[in-house]
Protein backbone atom coordinates (compact mmCIF):
# COMPACT_ATOMS: atom_id res chain seq x y z
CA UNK A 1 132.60 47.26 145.00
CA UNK A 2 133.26 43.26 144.75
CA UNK A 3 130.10 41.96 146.89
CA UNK A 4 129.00 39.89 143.58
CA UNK A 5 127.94 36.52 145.12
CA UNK A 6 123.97 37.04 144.92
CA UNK A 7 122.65 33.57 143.10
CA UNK A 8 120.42 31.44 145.68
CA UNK A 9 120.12 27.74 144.14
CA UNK A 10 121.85 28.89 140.67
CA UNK A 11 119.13 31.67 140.25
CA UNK A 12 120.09 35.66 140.05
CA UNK A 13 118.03 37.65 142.27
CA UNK A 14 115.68 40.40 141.96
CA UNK A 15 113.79 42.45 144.45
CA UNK A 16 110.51 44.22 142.66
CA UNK A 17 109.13 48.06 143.85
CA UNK A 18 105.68 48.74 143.05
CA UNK A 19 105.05 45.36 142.27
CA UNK A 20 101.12 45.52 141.57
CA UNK A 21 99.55 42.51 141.03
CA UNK A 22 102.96 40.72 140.27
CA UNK A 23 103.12 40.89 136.33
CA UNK A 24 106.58 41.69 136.40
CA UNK A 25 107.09 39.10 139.24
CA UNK A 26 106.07 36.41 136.83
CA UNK A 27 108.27 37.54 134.14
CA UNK A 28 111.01 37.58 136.60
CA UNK A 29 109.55 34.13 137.67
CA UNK A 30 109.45 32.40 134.21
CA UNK A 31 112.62 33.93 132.91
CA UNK A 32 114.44 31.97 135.66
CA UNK A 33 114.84 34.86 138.49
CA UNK A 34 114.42 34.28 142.37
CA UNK A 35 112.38 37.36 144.31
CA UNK A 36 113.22 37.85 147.43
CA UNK A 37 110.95 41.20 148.46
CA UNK A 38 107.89 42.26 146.62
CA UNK A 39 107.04 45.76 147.77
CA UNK A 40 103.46 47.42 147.40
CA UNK A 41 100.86 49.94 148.47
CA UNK A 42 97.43 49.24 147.12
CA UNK A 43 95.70 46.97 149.20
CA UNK A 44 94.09 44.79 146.44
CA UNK A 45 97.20 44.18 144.67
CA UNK A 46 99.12 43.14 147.68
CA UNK A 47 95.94 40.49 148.09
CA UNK A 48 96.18 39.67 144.62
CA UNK A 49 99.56 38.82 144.67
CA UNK A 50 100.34 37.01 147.99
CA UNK A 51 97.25 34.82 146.05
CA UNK A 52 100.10 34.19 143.35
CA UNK A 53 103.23 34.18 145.11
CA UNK A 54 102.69 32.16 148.18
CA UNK A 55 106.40 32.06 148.65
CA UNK A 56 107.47 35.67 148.07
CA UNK A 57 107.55 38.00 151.37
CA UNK A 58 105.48 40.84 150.58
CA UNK A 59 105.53 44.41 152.34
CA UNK A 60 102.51 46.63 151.99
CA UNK A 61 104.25 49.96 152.30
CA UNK A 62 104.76 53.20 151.45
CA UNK A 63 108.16 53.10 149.15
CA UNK A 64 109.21 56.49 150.43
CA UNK A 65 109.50 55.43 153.95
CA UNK A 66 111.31 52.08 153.20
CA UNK A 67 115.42 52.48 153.50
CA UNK A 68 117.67 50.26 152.15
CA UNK A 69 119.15 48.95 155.39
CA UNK A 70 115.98 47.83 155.92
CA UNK A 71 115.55 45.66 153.10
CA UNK A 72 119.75 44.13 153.23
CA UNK A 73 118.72 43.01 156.62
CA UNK A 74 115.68 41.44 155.86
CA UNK A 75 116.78 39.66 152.85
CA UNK A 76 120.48 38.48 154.31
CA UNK A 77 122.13 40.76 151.32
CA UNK A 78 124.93 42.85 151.56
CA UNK A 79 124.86 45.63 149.40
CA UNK A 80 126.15 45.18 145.85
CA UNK A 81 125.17 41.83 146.03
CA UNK A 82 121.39 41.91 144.56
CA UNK A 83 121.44 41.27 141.11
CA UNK A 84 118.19 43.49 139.96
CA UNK A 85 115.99 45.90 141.59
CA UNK A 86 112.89 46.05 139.32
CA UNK A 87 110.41 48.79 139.84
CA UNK A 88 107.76 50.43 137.47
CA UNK A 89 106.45 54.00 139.28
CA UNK A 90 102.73 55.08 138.98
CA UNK A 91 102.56 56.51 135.79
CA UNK A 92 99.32 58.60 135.54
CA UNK A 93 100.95 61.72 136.13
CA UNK A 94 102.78 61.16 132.85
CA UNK A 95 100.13 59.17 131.09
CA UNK A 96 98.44 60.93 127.47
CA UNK A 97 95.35 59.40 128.56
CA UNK A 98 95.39 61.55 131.98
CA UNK A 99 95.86 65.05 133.42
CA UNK A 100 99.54 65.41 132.22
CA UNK A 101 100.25 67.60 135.53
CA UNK A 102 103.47 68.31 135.95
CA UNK A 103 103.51 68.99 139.75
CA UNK A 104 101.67 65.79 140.17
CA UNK A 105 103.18 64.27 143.15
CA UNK A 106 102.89 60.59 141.70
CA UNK A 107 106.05 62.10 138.90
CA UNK A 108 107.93 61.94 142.06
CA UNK A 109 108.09 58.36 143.63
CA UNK A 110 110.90 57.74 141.21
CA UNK A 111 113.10 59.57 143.80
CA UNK A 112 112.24 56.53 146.05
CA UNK A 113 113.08 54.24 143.68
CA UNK A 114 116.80 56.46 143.33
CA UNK A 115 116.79 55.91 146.81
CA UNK A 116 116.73 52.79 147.17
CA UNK A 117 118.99 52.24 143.91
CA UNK A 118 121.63 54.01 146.11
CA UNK A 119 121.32 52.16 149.07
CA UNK A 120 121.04 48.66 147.19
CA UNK A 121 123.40 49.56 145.02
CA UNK A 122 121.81 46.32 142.80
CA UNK A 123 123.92 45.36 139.42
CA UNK A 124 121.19 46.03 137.44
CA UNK A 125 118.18 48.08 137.50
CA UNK A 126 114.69 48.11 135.19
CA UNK A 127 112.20 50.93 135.28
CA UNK A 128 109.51 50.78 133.10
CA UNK A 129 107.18 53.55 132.40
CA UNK A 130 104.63 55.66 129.84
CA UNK A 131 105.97 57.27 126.94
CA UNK A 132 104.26 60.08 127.88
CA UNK A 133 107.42 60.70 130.61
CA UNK A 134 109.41 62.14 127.75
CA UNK A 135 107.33 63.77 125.65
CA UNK A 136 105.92 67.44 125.50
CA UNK A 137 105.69 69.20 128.92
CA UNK A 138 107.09 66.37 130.26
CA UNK A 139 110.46 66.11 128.74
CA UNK A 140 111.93 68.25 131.60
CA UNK A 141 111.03 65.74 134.15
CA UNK A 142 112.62 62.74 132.27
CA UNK A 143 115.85 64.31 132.02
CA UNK A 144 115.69 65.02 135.32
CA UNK A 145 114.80 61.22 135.74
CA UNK A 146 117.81 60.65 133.57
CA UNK A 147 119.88 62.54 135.46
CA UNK A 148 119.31 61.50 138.91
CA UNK A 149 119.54 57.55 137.75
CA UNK A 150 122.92 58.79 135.88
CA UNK A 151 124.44 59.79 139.52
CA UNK A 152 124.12 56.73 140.93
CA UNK A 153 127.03 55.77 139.29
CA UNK A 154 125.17 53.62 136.67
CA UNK A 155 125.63 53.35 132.90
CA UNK A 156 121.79 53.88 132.05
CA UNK A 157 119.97 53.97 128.82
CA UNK A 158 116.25 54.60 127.79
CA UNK A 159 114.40 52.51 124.93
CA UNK A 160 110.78 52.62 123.92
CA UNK A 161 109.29 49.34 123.68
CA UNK A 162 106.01 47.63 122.15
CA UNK A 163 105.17 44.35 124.05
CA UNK A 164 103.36 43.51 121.40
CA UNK A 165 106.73 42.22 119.61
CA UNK A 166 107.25 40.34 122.72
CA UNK A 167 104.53 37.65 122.77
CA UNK A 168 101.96 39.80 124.41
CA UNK A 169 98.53 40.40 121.93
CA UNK A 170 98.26 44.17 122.80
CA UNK A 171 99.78 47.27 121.85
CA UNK A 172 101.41 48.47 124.58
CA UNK A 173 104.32 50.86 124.39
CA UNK A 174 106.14 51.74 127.43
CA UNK A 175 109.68 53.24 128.10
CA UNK A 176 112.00 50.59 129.65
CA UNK A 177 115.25 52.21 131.48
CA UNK A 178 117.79 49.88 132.12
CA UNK A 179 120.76 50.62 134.37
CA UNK A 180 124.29 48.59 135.09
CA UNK A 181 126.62 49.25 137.61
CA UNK A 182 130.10 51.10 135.95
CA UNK A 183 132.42 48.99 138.28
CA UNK A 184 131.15 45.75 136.57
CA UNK A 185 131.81 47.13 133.29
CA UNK A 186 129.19 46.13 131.08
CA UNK A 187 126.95 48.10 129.01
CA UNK A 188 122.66 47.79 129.20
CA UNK A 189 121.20 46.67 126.30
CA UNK A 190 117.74 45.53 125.22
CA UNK A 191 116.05 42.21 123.83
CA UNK A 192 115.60 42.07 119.92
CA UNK A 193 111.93 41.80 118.71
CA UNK A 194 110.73 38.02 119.66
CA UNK A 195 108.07 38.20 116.67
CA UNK A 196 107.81 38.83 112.99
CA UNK A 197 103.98 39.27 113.69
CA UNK A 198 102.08 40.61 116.23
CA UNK A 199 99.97 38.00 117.95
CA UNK A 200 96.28 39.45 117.32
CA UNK A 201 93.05 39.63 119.53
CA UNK A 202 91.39 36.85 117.13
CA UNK A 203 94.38 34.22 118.05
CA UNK A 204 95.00 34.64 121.37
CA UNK A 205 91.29 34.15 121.93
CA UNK A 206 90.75 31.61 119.84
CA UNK A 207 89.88 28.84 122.51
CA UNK A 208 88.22 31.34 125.03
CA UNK A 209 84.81 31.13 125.77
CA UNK A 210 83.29 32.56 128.68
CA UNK A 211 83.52 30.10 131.46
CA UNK A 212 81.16 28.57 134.11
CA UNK A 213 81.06 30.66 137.29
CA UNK A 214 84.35 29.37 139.36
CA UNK A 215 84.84 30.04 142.39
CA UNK A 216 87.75 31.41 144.14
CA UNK A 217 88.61 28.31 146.38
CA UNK A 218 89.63 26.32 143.23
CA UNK A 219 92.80 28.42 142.78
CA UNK A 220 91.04 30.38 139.89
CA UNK A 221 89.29 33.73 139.37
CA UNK A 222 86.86 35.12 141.33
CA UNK A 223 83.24 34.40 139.82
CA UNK A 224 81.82 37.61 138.47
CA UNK A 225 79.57 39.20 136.31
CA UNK A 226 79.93 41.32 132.82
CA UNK A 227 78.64 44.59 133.92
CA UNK A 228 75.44 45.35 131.78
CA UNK A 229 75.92 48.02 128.99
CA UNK A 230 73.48 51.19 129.30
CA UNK A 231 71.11 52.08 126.62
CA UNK A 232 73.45 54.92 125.31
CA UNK A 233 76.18 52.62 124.75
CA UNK A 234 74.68 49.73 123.45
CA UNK A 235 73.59 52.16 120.53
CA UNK A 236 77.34 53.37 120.23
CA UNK A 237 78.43 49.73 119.80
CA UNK A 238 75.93 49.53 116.81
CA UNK A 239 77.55 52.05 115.21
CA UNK A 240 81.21 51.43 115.70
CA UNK A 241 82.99 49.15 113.03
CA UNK A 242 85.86 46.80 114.70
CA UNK A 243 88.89 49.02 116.04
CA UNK A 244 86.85 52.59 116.13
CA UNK A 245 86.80 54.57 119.27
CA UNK A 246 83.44 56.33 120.24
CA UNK A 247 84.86 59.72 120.46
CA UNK A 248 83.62 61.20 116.59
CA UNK A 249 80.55 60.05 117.67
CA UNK A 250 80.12 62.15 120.94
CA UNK A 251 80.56 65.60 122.76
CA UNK A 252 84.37 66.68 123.65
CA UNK A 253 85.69 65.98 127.04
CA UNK A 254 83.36 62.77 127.17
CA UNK A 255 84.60 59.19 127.86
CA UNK A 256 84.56 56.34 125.37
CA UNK A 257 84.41 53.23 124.50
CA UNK A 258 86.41 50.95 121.75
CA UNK A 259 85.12 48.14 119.46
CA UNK A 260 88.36 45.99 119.27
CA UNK A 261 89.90 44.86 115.84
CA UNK A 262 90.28 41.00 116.32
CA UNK A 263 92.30 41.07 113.44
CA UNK A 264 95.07 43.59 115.54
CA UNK A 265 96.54 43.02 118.74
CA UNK A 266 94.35 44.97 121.13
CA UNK A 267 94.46 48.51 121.90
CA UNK A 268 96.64 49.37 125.37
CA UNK A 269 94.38 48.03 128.13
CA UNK A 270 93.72 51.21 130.01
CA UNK A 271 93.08 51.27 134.15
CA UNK A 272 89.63 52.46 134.23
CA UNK A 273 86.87 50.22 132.44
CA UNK A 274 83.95 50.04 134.12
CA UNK A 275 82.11 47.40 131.62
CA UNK A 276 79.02 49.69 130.48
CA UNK A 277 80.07 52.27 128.71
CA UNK A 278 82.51 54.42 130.26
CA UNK A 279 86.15 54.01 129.39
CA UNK A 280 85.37 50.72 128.35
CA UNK A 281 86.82 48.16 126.00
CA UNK A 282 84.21 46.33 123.70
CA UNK A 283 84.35 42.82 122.53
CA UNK A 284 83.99 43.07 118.35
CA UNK A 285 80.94 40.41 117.62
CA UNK A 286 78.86 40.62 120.93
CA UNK A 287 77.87 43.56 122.82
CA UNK A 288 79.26 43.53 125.88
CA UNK A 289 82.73 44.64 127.77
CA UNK A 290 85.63 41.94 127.65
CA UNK A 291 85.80 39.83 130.60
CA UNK A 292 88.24 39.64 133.07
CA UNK A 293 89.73 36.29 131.69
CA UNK A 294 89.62 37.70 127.98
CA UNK A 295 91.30 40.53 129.16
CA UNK A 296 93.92 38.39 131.29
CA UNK A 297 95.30 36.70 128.00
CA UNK A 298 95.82 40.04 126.27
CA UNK A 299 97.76 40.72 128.86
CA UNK A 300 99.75 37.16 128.76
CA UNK A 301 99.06 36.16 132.58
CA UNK A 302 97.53 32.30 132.21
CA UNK A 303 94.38 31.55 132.82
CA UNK A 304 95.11 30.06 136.99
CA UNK A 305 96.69 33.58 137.61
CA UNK A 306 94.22 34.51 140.38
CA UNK A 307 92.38 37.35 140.13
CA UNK A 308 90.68 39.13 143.11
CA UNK A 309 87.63 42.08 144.16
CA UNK A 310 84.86 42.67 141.55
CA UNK A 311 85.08 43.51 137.95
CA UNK A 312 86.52 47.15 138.00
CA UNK A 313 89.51 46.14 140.56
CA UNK A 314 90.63 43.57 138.65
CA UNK A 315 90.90 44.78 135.38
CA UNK A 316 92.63 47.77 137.22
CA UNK A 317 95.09 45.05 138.42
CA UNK A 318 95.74 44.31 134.61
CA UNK A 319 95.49 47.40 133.34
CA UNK A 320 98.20 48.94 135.70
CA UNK A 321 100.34 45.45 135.16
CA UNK A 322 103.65 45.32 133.16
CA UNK A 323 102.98 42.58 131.15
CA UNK A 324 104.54 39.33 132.20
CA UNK A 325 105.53 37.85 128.58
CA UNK A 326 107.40 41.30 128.18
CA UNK A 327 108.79 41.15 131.54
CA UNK A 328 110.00 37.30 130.73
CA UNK A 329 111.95 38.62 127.63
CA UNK A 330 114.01 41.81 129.17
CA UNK A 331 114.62 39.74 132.11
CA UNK A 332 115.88 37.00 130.02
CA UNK A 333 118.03 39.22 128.16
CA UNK A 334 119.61 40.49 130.88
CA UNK A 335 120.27 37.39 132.78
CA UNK A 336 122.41 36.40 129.15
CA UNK A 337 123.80 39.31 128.25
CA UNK A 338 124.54 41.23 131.33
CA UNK A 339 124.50 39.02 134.54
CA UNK A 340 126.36 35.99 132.77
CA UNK A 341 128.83 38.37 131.73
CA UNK A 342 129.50 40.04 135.50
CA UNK A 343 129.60 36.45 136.80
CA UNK A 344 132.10 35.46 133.90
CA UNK A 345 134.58 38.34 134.25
């Protein structure tokens, strides 16, 4: 295949698949990359990010009814010639904090993504994903995940990764697969550590205090409330020291809540946080659930990165997020080490 020519104004080019909010997008973004399709479902996170990316086409759509012609014809590519299709696949169906089903539909989107891999045929490809995808029931479906991105005719390997070593102040480890095309000859790799120290909760926050009401017109985040913690949790915060979870101190099968450490980076910021009590994350020196702008910078989107819908959707936007500093550091990577290289030969 020699359709390499892909570079619009000197920048490689990715295309991004489940695309969320648009935390990888920014990675991409900051690490130097040009999108040229964002695809995504969820109606809030296609608002979100057309709020953020102005100048990236967007299609709300079901992935498993997009084809690849589609997509060459709308973005004037011939195929071979995209430099990266990104894509991160819902993950609860995998997750340790959910269900673990096996049979849950959601494990299957990947074969979309495959799809789409086949019909793009991109140099590169990134999927990111749970740990939980290869671990205990699960492992059959990643190898099957292995397999299937194997036949493509790709050179793939698997890492597990903390973003927390990559300028992001939370724990968050995921499983980044990273695919290159055999005819081009070069091997994946992955980006070294950035840090010799986690960034903790405590320094990232160090200048935050919660901010006047803004409104949305200004280009920031929406103006919202901190939900109100119940009576039953605002005891449960008494008791918990910094970086305990609830769960000694109530019935099995119950939802918690987490005092952070601010001495730590923070604990994975989950989906579901409803700011009273359930499933929630818990600032460490005032009783109340982090806010939405606290909870951006543990995430590493800036502070204009516009947030939209009340309090629940848009930590759900974060919490389902890759994280943009983590994003910024494979895509960098592979920009160096892989794309230079293809361009070079």
């Amino acid at each position: 295949m020699n359709a390499l020519p892909a570079a619009i104004n000197g920048k490689p080019t990715v295309i991004s698949t489940f695309a969320g909010c648009g935390g990888s997008s920014l990675g991409y973004k900051w690490a130097g990359f040009k999108e040229l399709l964002a695809i995504e479902w969820n109606d809030n996170a296609v608002e979100t990010f057309k709020a953020n990316f102005p100048d990236v086409p967007v299609w709300q759509r079901d992935i498993t009814k997009v084809a690849p012609a589609e997509i060459l014809e709308f973005c004037k590519l011939r195929k071979g010639e995209l430099d990266i299709l990104d894509g991160s696949p819902p993950c609860q169906g995998f997750s340790m904090a959910g269900k673990r089903c096996v049979q849950d539909p959601r494990n299957d989107l990947f074969l979309a993504f495959a799809n789409l891999i086949g019909g793009l045929a991109p140099k590169v490809f990134v999927m990111e994903n749970v740990p939980g995808m290869a671990q205990g029931i699960m492992r059959g479906k990643f190898n099957e995940i292995l397999a299937k991105l194997k036949s493509l005719n790709y050179t793939v390997k698997c890492r597990q990764m903390n973003a927390m070593w990559y300028g992001v102040p939370q724990s968050r480890r995921r499983l980044v697969f990273i695919g290159t095309r055999k005819d081009l000859d070069v091997n994946p790799s992955f980006p070294v550590s950035l840090l010799k120290k986690p960034i903790s909760v405590r320094e990232a926050l160090k200048d935050e205090k919660i901010k006047a009401t803004r409104s949305q017109n200004s280009g920031c985040e929406v103006s919202i409330g901190l939900p109100k913690f119940n009576d039953k949790y605002s005891k449960l915060w008494d008791r918990l020291q910094p970086g305990q979870n609830a769960h000694y101190l109530l019935r099995k099968g119950q939802n918690s809540c987490v005092k952070i450490n601010p001495l730590k980076p923070s604990p994975t910021l989950p989906k579901l946080q409803t700011g009273h009590g359930f499933a929630t994350i818990c600032h460490w020196a005032e009783k109340r659930a982090l806010s939405i702008t606290e909870a951006k910078k543990l995430c590493s989107f800036p502070d204009d990165f516009v947030m939209i819908g009340n309090y629940s959707e848009q930590w759900a936007r974060l919490g389902n997020a890759v994280m943009p500093k983590f994003m910024e550091a494979i895509a960098k990577h592979i920009k160096k080490e892989i794309l230079e290289k293809v361009y070079t030969k």
